[in-house]
PDB file of N, CA and C in Angstrom:
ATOM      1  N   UNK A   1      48.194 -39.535 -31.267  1.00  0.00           N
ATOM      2  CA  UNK A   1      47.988 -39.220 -29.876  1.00  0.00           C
ATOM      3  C   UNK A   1      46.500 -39.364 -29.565  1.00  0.00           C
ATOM      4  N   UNK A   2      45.986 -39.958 -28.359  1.00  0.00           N
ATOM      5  CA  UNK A   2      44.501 -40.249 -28.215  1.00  0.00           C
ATOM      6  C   UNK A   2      43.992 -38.541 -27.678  1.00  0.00           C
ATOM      7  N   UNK A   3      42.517 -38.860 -27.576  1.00  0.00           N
ATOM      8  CA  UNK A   3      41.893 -38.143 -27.392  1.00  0.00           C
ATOM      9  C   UNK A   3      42.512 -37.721 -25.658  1.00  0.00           C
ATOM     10  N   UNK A   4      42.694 -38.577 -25.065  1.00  0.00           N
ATOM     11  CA  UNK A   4      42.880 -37.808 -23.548  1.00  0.00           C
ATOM     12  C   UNK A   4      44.038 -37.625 -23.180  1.00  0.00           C
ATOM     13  N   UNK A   5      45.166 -37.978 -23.989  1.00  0.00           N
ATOM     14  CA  UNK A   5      46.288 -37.706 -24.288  1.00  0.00           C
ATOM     15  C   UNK A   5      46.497 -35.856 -24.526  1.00  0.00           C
ATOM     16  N   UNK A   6      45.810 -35.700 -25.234  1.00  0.00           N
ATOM     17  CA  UNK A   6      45.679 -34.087 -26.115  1.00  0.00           C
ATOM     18  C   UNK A   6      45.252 -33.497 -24.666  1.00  0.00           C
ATOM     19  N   UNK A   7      44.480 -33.936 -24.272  1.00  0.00           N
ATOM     20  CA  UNK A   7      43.984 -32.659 -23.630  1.00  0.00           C
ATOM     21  C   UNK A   7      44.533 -32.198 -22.326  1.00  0.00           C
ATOM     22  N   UNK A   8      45.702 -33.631 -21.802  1.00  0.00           N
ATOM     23  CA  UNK A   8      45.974 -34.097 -20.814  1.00  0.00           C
ATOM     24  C   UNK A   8      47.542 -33.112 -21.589  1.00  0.00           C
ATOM     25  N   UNK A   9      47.874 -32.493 -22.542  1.00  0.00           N
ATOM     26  CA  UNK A   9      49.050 -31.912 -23.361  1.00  0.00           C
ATOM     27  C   UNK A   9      48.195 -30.443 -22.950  1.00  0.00           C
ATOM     28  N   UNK A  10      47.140 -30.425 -23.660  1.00  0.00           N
ATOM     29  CA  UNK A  10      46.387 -29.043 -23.649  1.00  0.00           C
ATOM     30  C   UNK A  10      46.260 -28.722 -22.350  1.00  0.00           C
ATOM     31  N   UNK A  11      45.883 -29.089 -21.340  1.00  0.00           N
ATOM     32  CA  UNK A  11      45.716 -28.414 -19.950  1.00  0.00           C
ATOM     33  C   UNK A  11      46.798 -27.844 -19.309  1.00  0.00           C
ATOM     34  N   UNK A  12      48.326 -29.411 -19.500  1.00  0.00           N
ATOM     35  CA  UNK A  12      49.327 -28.467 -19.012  1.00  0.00           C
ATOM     36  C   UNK A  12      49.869 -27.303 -19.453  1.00  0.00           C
ATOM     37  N   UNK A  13      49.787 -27.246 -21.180  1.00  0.00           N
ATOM     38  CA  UNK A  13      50.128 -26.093 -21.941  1.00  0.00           C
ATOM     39  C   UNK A  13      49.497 -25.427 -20.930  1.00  0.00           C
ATOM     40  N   UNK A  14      48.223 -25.095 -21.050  1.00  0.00           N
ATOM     41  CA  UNK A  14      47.216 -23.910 -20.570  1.00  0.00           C
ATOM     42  C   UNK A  14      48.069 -23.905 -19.209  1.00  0.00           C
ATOM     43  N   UNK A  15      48.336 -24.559 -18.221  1.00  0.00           N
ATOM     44  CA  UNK A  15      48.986 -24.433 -16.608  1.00  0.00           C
ATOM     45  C   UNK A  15      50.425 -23.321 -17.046  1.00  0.00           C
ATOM     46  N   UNK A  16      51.108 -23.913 -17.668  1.00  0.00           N
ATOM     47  CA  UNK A  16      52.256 -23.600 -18.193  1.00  0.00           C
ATOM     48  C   UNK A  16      52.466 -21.779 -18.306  1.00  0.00           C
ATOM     49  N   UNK A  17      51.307 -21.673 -19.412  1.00  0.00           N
ATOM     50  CA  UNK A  17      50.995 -20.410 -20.146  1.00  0.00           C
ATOM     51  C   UNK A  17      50.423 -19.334 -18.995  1.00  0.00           C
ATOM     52  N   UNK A  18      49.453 -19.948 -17.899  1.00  0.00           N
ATOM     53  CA  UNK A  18      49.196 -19.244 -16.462  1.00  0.00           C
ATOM     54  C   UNK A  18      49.943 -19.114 -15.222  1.00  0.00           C
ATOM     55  N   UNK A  19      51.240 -19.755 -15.536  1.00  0.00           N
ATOM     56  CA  UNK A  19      52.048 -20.394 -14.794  1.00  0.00           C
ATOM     57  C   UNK A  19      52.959 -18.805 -14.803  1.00  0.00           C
ATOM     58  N   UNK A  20      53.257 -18.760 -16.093  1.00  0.00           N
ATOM     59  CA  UNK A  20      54.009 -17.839 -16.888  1.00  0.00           C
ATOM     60  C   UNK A  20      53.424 -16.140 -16.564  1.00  0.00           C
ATOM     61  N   UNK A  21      52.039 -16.127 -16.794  1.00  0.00           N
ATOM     62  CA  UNK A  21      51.620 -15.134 -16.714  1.00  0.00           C
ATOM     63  C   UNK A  21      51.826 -14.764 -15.322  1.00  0.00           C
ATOM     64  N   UNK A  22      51.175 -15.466 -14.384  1.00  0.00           N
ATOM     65  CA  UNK A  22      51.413 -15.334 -12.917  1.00  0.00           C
ATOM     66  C   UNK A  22      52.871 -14.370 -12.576  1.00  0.00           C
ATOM     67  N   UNK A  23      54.227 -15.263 -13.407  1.00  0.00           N
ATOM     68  CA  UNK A  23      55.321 -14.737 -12.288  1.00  0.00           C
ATOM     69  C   UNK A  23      55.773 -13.359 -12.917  1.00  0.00           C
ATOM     70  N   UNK A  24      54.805 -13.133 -14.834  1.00  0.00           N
ATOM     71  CA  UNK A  24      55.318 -11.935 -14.901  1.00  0.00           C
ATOM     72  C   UNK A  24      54.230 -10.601 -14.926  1.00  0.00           C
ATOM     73  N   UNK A  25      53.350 -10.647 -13.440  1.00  0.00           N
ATOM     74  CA  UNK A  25      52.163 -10.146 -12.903  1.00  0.00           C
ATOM     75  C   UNK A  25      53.125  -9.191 -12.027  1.00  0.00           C
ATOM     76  N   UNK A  26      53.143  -7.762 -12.213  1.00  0.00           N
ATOM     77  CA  UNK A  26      53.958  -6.989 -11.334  1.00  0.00           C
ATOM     78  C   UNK A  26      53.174  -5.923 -10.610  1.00  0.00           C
ATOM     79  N   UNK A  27      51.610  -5.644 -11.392  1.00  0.00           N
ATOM     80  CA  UNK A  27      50.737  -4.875 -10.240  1.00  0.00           C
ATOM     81  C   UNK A  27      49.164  -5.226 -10.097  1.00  0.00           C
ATOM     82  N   UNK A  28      48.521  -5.128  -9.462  1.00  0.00           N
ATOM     83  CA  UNK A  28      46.997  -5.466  -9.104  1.00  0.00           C
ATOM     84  C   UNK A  28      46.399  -5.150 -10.384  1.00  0.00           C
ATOM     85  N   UNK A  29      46.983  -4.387 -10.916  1.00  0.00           N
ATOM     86  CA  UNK A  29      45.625  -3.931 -12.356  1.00  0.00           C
ATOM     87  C   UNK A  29      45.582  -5.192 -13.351  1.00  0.00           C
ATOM     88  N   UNK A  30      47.381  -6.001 -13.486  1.00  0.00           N
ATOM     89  CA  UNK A  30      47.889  -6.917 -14.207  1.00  0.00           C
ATOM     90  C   UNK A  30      47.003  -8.020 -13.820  1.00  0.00           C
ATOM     91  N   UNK A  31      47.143  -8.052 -12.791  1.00  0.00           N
ATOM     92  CA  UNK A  31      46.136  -9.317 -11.867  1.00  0.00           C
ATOM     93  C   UNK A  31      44.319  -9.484 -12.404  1.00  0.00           C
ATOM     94  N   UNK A  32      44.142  -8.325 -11.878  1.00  0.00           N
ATOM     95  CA  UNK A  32      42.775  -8.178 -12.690  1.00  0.00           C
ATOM     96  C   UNK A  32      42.529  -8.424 -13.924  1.00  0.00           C
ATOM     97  N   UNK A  33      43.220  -7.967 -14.744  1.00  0.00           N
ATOM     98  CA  UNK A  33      42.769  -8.181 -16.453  1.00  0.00           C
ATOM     99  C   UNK A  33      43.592  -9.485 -16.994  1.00  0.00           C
ATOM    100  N   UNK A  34      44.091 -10.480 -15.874  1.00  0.00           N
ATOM    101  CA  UNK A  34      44.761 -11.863 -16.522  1.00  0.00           C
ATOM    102  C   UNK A  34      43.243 -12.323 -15.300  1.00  0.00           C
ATOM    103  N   UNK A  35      42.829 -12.093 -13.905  1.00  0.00           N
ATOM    104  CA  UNK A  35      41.315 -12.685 -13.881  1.00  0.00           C
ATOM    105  C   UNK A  35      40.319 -12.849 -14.079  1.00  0.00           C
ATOM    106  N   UNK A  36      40.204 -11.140 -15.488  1.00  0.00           N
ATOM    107  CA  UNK A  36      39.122 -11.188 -16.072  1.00  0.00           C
ATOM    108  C   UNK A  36      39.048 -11.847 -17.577  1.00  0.00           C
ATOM    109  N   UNK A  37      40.434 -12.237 -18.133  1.00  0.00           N
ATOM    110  CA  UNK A  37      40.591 -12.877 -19.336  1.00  0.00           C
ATOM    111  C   UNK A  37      39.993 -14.165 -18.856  1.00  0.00           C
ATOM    112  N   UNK A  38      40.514 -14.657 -18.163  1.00  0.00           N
ATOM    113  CA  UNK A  38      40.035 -16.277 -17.559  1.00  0.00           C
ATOM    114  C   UNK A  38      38.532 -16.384 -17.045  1.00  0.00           C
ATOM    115  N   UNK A  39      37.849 -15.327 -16.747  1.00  0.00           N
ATOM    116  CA  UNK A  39      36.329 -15.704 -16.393  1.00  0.00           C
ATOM    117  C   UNK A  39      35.581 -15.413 -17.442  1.00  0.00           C
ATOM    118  N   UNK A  40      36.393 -15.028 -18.578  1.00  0.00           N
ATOM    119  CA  UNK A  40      35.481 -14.592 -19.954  1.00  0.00           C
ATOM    120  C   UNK A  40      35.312 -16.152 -20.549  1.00  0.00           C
ATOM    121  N   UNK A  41      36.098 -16.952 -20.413  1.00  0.00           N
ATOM    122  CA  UNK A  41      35.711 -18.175 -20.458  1.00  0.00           C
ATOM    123  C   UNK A  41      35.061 -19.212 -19.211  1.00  0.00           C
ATOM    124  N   UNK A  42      33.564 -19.729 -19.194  1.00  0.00           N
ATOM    125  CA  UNK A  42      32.908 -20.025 -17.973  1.00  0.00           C
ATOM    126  C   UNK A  42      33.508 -21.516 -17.901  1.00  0.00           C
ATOM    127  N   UNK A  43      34.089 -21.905 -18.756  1.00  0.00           N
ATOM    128  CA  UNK A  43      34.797 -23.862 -18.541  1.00  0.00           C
ATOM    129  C   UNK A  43      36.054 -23.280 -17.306  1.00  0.00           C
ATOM    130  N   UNK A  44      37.077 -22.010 -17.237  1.00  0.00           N
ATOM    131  CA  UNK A  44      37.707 -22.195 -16.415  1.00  0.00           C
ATOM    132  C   UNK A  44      37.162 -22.099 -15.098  1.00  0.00           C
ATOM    133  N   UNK A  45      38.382 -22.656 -14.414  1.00  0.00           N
ATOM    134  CA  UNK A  45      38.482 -22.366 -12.834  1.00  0.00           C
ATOM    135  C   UNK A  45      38.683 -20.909 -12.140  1.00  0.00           C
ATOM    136  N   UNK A  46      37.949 -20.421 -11.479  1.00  0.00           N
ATOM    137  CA  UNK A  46      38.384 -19.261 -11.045  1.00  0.00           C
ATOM    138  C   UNK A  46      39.395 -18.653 -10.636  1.00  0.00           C
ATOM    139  N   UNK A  47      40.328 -17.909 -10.966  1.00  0.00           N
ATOM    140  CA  UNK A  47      41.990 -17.674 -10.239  1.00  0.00           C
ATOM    141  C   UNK A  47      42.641 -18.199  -9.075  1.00  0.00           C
ATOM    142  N   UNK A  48      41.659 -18.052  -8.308  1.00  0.00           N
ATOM    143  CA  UNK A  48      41.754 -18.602  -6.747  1.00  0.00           C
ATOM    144  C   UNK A  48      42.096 -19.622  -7.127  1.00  0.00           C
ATOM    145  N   UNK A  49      41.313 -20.673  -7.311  1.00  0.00           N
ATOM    146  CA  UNK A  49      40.690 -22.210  -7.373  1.00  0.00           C
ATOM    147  C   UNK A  49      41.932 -22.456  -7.836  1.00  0.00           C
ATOM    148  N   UNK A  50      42.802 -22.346  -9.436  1.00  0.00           N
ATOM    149  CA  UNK A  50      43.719 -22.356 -10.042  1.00  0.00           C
ATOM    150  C   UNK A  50      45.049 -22.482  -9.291  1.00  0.00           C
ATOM    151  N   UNK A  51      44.878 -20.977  -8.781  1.00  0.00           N
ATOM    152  CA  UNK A  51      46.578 -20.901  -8.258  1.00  0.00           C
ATOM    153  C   UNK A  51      46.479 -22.092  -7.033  1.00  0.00           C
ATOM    154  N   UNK A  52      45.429 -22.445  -6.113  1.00  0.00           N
ATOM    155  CA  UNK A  52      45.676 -23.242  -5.265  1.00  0.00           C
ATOM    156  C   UNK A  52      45.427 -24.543  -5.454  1.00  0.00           C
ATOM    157  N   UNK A  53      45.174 -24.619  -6.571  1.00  0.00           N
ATOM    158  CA  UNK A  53      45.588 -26.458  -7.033  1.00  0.00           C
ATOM    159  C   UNK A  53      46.950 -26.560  -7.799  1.00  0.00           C
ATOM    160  N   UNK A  54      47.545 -25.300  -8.473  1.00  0.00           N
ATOM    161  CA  UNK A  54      48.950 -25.230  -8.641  1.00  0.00           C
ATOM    162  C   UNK A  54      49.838 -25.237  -7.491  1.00  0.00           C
ATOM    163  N   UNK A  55      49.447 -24.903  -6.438  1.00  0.00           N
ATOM    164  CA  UNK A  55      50.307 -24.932  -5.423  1.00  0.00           C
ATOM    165  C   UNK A  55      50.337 -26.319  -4.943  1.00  0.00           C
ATOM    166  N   UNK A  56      49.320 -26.841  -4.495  1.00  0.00           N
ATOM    167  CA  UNK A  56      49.119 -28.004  -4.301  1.00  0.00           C
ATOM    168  C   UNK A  56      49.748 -29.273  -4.634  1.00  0.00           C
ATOM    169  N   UNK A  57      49.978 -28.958  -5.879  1.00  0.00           N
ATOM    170  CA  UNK A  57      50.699 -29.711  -6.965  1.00  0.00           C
ATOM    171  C   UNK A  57      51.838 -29.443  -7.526  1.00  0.00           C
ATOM    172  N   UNK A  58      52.590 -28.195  -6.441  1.00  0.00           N
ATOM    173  CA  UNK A  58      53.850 -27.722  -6.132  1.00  0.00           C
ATOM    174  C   UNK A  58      54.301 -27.431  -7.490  1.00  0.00           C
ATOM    175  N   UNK A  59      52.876 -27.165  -8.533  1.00  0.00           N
ATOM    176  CA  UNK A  59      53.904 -26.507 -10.074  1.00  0.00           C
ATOM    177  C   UNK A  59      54.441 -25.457  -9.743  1.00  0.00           C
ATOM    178  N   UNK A  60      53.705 -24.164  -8.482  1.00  0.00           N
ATOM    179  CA  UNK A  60      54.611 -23.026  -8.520  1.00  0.00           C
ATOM    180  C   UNK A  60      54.825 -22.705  -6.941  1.00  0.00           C
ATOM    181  N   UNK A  61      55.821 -21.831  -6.969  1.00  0.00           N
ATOM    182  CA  UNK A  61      56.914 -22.013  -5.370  1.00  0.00           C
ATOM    183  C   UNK A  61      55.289 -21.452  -4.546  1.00  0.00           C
ATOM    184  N   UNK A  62      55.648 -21.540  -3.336  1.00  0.00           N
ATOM    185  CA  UNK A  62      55.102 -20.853  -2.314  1.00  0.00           C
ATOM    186  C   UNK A  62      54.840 -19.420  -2.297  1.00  0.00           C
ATOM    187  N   UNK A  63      56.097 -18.967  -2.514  1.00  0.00           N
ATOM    188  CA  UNK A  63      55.839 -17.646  -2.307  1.00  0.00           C
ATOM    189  C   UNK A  63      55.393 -16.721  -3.583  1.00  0.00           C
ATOM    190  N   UNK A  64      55.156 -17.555  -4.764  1.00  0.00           N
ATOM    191  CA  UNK A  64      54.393 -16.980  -6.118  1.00  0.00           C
ATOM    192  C   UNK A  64      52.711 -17.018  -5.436  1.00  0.00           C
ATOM    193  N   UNK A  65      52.704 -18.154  -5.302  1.00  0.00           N
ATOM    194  CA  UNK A  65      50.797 -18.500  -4.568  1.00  0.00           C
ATOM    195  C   UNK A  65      50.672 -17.103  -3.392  1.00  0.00           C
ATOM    196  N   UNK A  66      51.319 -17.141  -2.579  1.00  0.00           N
ATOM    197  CA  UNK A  66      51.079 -16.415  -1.619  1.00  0.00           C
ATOM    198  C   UNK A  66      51.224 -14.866  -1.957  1.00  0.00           C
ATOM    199  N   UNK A  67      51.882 -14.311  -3.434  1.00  0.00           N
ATOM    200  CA  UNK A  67      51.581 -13.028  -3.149  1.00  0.00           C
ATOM    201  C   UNK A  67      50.436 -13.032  -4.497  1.00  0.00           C
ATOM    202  N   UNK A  68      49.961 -14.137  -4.983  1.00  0.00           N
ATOM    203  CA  UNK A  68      48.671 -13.863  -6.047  1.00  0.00           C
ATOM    204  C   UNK A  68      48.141 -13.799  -5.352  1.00  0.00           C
ATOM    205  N   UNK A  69      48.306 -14.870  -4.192  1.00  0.00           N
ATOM    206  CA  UNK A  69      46.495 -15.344  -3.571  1.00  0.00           C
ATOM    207  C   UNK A  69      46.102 -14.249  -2.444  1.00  0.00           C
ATOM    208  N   UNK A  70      47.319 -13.076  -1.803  1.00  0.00           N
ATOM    209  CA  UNK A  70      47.048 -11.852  -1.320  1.00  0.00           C
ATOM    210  C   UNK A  70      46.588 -10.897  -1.951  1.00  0.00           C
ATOM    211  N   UNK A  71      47.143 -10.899  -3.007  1.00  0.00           N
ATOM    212  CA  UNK A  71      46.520 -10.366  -3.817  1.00  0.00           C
ATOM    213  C   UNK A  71      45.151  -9.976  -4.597  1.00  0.00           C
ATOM    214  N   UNK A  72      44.940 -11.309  -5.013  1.00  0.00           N
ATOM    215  CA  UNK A  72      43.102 -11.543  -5.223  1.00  0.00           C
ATOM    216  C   UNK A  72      42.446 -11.262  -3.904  1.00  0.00           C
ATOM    217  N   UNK A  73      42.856 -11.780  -2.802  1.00  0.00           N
ATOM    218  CA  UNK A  73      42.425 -11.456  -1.649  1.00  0.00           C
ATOM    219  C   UNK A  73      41.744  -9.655  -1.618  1.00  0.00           C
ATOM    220  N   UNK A  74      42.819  -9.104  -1.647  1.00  0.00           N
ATOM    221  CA  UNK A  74      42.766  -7.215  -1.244  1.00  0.00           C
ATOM    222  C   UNK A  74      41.962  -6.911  -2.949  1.00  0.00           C
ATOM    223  N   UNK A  75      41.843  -7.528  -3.334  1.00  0.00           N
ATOM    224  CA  UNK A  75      41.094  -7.337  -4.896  1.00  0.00           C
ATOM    225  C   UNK A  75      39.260  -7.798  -4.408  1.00  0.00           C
ATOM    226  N   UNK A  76      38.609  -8.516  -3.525  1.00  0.00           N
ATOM    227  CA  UNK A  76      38.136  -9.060  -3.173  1.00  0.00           C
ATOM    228  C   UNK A  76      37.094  -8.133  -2.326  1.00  0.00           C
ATOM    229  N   UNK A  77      35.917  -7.587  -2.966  1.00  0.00           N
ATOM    230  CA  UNK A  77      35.266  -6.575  -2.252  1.00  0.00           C
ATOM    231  C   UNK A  77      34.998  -7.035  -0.992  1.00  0.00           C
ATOM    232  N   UNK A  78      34.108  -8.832  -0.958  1.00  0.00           N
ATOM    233  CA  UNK A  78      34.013  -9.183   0.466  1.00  0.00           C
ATOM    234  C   UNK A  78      34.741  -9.553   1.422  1.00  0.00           C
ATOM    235  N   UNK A  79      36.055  -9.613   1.008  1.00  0.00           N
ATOM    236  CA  UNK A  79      36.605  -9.911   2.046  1.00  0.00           C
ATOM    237  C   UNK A  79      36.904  -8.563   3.401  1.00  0.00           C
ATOM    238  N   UNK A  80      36.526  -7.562   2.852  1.00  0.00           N
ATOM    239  CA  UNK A  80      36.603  -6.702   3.825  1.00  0.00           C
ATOM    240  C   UNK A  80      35.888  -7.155   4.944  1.00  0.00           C
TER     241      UNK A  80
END
């Protein structure tokens, strides 16, 4: 398997594996400590950024995006 092959395997794994975590996210605290696992590494995308290029790319329904991305939202000191 080539080099961009793998990683082009490795990213979706990684989508897959966040994909997963996402739908079995049942309260804000869950949310937080699967957005703070992911910013402990600085190569990822920020949660936001993530879930809305998954949506985009219709890996996950509508209404999964829309109650993360409310979510991070009310998690979101400035958005007040």
């Amino acid at each position: 398997m080539t080099s961009t092959a793998q990683r082009t395997v490795q990213a979706t794994t990684g989508e897959d594996m966040l994909i997963d975590a996402l739908r079995g996210i049942k309260t804000k605290r869950e949310l937080m400590l699967l957005q703070d696992r992911l910013t402990a590494n600085p190569a990822n995308l920020p949660l936001f950024t993530w879930v809305c290029n998954l949506l985009i790319e219709r890996r996950i329904s509508r209404g999964l995006a829309a109650r993360v991305l409310s979510q991070l939202h009310d998690l979101d000191p400035s958005a007040s």
